[in-house]
C-alpha atoms as a PDB file:
ATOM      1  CA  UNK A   1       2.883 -19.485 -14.031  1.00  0.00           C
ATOM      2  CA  UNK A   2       0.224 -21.486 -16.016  1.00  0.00           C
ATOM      3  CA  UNK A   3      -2.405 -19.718 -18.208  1.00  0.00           C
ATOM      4  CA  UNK A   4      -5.043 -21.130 -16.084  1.00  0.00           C
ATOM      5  CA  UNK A   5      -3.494 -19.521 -12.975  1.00  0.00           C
ATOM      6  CA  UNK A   6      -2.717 -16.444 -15.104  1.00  0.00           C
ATOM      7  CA  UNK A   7      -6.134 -15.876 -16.659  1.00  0.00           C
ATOM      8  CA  UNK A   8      -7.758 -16.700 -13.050  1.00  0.00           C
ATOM      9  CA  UNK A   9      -5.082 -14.180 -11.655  1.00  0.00           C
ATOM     10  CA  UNK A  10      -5.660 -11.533 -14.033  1.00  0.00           C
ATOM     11  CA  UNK A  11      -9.810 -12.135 -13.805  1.00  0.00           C
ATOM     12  CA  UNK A  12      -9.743 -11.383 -10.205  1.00  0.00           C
ATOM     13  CA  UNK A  13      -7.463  -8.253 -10.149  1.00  0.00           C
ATOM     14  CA  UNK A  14     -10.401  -6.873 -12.699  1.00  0.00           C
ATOM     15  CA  UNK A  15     -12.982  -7.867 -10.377  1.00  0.00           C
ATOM     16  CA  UNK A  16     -11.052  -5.868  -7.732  1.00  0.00           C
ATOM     17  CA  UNK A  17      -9.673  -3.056  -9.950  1.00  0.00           C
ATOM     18  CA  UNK A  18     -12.367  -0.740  -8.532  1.00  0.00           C
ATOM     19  CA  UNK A  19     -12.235  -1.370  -4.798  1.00  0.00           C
ATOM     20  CA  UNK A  20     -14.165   1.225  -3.079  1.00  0.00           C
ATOM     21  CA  UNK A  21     -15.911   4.032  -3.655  1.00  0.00           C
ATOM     22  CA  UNK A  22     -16.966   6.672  -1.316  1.00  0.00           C
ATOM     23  CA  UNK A  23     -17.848  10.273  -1.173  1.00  0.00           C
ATOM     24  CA  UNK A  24     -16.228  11.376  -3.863  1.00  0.00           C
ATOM     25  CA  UNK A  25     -12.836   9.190  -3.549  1.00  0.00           C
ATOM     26  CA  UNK A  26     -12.253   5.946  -5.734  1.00  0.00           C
ATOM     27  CA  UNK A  27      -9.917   3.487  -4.323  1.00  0.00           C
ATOM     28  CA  UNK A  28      -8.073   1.470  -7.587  1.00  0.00           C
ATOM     29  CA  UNK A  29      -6.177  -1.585  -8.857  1.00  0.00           C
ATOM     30  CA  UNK A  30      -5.299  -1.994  -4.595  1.00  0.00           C
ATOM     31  CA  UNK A  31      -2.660  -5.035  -3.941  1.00  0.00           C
ATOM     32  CA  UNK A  32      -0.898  -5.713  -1.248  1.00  0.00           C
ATOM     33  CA  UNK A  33       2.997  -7.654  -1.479  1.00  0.00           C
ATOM     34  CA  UNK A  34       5.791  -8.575   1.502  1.00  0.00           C
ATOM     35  CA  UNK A  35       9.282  -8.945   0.463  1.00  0.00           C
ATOM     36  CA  UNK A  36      10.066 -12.758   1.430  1.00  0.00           C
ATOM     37  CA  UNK A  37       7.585 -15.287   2.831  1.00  0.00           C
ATOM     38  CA  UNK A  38       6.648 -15.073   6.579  1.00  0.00           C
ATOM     39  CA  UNK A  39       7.747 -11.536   6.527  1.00  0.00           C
ATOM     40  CA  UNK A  40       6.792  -9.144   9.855  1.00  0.00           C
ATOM     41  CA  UNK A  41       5.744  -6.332   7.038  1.00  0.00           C
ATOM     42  CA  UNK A  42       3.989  -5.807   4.152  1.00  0.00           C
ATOM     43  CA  UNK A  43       3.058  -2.802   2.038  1.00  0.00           C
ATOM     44  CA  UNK A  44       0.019  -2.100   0.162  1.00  0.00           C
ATOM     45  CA  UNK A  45      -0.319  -0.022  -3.504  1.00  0.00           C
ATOM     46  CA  UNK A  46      -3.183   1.809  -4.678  1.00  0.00           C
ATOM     47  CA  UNK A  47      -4.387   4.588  -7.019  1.00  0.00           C
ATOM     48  CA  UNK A  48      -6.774   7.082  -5.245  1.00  0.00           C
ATOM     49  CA  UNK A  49      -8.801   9.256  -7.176  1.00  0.00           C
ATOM     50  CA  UNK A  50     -11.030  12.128  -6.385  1.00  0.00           C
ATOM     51  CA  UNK A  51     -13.525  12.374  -8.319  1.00  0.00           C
ATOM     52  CA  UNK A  52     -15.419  15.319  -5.510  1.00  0.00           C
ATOM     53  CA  UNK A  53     -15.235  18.613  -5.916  1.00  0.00           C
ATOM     54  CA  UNK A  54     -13.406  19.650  -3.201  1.00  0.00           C
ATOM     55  CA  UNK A  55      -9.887  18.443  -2.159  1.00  0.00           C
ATOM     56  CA  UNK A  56      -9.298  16.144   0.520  1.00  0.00           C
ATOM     57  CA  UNK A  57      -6.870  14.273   2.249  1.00  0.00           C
ATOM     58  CA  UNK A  58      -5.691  10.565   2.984  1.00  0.00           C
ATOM     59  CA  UNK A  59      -4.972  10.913   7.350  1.00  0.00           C
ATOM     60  CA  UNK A  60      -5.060   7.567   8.451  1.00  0.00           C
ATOM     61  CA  UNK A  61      -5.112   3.806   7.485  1.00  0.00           C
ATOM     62  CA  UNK A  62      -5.997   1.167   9.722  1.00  0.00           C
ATOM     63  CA  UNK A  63      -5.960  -2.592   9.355  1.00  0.00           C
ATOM     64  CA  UNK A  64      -6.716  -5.678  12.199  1.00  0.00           C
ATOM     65  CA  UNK A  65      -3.947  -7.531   9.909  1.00  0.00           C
ATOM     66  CA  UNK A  66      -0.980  -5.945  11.746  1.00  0.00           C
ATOM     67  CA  UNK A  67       0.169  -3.916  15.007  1.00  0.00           C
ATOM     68  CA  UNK A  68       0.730  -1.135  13.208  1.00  0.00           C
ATOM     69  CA  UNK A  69      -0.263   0.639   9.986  1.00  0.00           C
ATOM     70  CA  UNK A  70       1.383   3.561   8.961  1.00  0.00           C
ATOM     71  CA  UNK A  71       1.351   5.988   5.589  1.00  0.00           C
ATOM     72  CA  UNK A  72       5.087   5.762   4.603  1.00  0.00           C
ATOM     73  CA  UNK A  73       7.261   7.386   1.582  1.00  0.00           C
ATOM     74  CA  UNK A  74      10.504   6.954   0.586  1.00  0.00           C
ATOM     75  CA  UNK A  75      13.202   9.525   0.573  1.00  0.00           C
ATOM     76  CA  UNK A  76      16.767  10.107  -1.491  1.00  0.00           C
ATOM     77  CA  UNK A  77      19.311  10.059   1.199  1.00  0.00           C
ATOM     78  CA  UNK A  78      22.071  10.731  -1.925  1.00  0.00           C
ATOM     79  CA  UNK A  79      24.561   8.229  -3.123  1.00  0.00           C
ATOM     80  CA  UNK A  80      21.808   5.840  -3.904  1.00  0.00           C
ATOM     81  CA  UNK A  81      20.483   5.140  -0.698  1.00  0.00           C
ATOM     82  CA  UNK A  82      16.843   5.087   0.154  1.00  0.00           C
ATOM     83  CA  UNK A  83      15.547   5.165   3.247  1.00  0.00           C
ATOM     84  CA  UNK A  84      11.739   5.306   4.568  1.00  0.00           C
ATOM     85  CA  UNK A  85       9.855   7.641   6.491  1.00  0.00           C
ATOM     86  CA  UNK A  86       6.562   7.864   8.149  1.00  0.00           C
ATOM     87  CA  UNK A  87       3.837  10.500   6.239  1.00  0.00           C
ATOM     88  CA  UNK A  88       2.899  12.454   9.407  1.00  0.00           C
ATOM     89  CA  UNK A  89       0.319  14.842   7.631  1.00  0.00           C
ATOM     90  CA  UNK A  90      -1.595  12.661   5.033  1.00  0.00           C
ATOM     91  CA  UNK A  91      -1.478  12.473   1.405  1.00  0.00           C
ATOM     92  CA  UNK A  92      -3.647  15.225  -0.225  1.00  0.00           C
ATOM     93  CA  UNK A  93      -5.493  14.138  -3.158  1.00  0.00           C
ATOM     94  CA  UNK A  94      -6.940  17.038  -5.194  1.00  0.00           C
ATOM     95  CA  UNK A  95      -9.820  17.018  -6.651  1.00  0.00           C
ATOM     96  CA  UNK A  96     -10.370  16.023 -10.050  1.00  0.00           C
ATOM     97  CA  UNK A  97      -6.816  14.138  -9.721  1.00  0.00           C
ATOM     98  CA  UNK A  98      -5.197  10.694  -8.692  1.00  0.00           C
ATOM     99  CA  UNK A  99      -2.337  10.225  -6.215  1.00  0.00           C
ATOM    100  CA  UNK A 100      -0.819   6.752  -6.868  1.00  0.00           C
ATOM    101  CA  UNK A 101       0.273   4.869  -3.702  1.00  0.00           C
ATOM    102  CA  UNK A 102       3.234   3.063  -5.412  1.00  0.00           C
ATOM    103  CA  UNK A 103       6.860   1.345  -4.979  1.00  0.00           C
ATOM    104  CA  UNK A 104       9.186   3.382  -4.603  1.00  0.00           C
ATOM    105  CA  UNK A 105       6.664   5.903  -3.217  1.00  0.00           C
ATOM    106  CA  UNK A 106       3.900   6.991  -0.705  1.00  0.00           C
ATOM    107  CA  UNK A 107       2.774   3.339   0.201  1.00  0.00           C
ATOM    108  CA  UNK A 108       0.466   1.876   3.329  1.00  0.00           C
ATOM    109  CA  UNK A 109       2.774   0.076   5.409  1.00  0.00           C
ATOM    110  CA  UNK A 110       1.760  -2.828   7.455  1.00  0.00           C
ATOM    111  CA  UNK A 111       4.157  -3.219  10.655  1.00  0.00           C
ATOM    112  CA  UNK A 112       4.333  -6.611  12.842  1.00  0.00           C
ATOM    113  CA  UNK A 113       1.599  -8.303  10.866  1.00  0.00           C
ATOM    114  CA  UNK A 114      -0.611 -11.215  12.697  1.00  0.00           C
ATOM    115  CA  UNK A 115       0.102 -13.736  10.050  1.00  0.00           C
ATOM    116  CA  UNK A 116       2.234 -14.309   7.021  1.00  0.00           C
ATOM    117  CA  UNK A 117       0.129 -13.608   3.564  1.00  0.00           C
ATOM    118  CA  UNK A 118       0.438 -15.675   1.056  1.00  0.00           C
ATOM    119  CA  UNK A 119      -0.393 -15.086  -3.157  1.00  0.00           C
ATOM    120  CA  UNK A 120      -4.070 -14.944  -3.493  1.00  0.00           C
ATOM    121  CA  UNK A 121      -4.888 -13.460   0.741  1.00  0.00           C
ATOM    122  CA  UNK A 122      -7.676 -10.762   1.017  1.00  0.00           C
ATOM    123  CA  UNK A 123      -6.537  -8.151   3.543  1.00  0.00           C
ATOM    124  CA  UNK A 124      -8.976  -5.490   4.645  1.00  0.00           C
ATOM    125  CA  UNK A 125      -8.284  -2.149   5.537  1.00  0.00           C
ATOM    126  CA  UNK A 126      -9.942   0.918   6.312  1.00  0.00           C
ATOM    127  CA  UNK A 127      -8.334   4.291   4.326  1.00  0.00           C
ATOM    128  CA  UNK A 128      -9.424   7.177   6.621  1.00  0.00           C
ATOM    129  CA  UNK A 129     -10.068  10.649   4.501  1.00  0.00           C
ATOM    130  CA  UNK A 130     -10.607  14.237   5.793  1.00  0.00           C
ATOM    131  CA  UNK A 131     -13.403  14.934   3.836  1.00  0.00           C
ATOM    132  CA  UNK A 132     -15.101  11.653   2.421  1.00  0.00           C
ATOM    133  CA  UNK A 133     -14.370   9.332   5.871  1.00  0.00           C
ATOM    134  CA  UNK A 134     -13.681   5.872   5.965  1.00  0.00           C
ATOM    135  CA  UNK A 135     -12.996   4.342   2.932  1.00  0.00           C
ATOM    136  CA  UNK A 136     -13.136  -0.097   3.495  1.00  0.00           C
ATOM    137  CA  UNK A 137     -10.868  -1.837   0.875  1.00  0.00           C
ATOM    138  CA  UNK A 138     -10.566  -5.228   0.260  1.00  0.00           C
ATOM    139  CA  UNK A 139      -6.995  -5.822  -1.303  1.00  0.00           C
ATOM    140  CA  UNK A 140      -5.520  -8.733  -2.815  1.00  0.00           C
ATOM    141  CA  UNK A 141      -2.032 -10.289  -1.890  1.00  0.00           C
ATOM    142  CA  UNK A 142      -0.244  -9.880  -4.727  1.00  0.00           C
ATOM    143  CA  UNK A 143       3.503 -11.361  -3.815  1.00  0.00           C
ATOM    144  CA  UNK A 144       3.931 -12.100  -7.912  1.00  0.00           C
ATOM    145  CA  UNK A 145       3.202  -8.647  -9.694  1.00  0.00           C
ATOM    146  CA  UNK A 146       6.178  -7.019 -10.972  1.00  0.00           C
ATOM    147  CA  UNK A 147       7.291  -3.368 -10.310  1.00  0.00           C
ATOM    148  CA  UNK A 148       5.650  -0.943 -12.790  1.00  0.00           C
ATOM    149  CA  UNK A 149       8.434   0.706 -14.905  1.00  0.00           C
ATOM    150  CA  UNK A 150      12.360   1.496 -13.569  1.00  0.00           C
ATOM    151  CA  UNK A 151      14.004   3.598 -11.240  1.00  0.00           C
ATOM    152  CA  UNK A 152      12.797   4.007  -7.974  1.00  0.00           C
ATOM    153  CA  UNK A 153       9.619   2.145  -8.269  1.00  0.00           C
ATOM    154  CA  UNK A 154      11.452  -1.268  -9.250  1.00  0.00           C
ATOM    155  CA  UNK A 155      13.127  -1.275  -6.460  1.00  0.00           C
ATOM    156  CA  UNK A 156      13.015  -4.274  -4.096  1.00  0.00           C
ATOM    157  CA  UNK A 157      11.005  -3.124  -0.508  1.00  0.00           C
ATOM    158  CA  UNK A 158      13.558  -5.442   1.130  1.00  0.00           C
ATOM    159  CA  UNK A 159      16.444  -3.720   0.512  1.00  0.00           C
ATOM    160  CA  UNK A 160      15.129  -0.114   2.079  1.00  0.00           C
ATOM    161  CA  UNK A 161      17.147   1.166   5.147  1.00  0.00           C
ATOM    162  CA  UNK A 162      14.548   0.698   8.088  1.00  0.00           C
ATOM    163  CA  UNK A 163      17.359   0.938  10.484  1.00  0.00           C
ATOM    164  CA  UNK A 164      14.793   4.588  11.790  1.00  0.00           C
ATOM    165  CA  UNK A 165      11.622   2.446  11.693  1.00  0.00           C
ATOM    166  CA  UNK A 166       9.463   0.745  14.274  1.00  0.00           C
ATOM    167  CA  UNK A 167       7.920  -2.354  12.265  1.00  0.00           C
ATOM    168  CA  UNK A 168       5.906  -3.670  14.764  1.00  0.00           C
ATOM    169  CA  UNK A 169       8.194  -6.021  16.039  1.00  0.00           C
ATOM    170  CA  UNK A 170       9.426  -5.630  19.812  1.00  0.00           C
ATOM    171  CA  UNK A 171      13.276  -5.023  20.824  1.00  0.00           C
ATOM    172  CA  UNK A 172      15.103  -6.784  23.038  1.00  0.00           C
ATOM    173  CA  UNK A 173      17.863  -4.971  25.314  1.00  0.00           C
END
């Protein structure tokens, strides 16, 4: 990557580092990333933090960029297989804490999206909290940031086993 496409890269994600802000809950450093170009999924990252004084809870996510948007984890199957699941109940987020949306982690996943996104997209969705409400973010598509640290987290979306997922995309018999 150039430094000119570097520095502009880098002067954006600042720009965007604090995303939203709402009752309480502060939405941070958001990007979103698919695993290979025109890709039917895509998963966004985030740090929330809850800065209220009173718990709440992430319940729902919602975006116009796919068919489906769903709060997903990932879970140790053993033997070094991961597989991903669907977060049924939210994500609490104490107060006075952060919960980091990350890979490897709890992530927003974005199911039979409407387009491919490319480096640089803006995708907007709509975080939907117990307590504080709707939360609208504006994320960037990220497709070039690297994994933050080892383990789990560095692990490449694509190779997940979503042989027990729905991604938005229809079956054929």
């Amino acid at each position: 990557m150039s430094l000119t496409k570097y520095l502009v890269t880098a002067a954006v994600t600042a720009l965007l580092s604090t995303a939203a802000f709402a009752d309480g809950i502060m939405v941070q450093d958001p990007y979103v990333r698919t695993s290979r170009p025109n890709a039917p999924t895509a998963a966004a990252f985030m740090t929330l933090m809850n800065h209220g004084d009173s718990d709440d809870r992430l319940i729902d996510v919602r975006s116009d960029i796919a068919k489906k948007v769903e709060l997903h984890t990932h879970v140790d199957q053993g033997g070094g297989v991961m597989s991903m699941t669907q977060i049924e109940d939210g994500i609490p987020v104490a107060a006075g804490h952060t919960h980091a949306l990350a890979r490897g982690g709890d992530h927003v996943m974005l199911m039979g999206l409407n387009r491919p996104l490319v480096q640089g997209d803006e995708v907007k969705v709509t975080l939907v909290f117990e307590k504080a409400g709707e939360v609208e973010v504006t994320i960037p598509v990220d497709n070039e940031r690297k994994a933050e640290g080892a383990g789990h987290g560095a692990m490449d979306h694509s190779q997940m086993d979503h042989s027990q997922m729905d991604h938005g995309t229809e079956k054929t018999d």
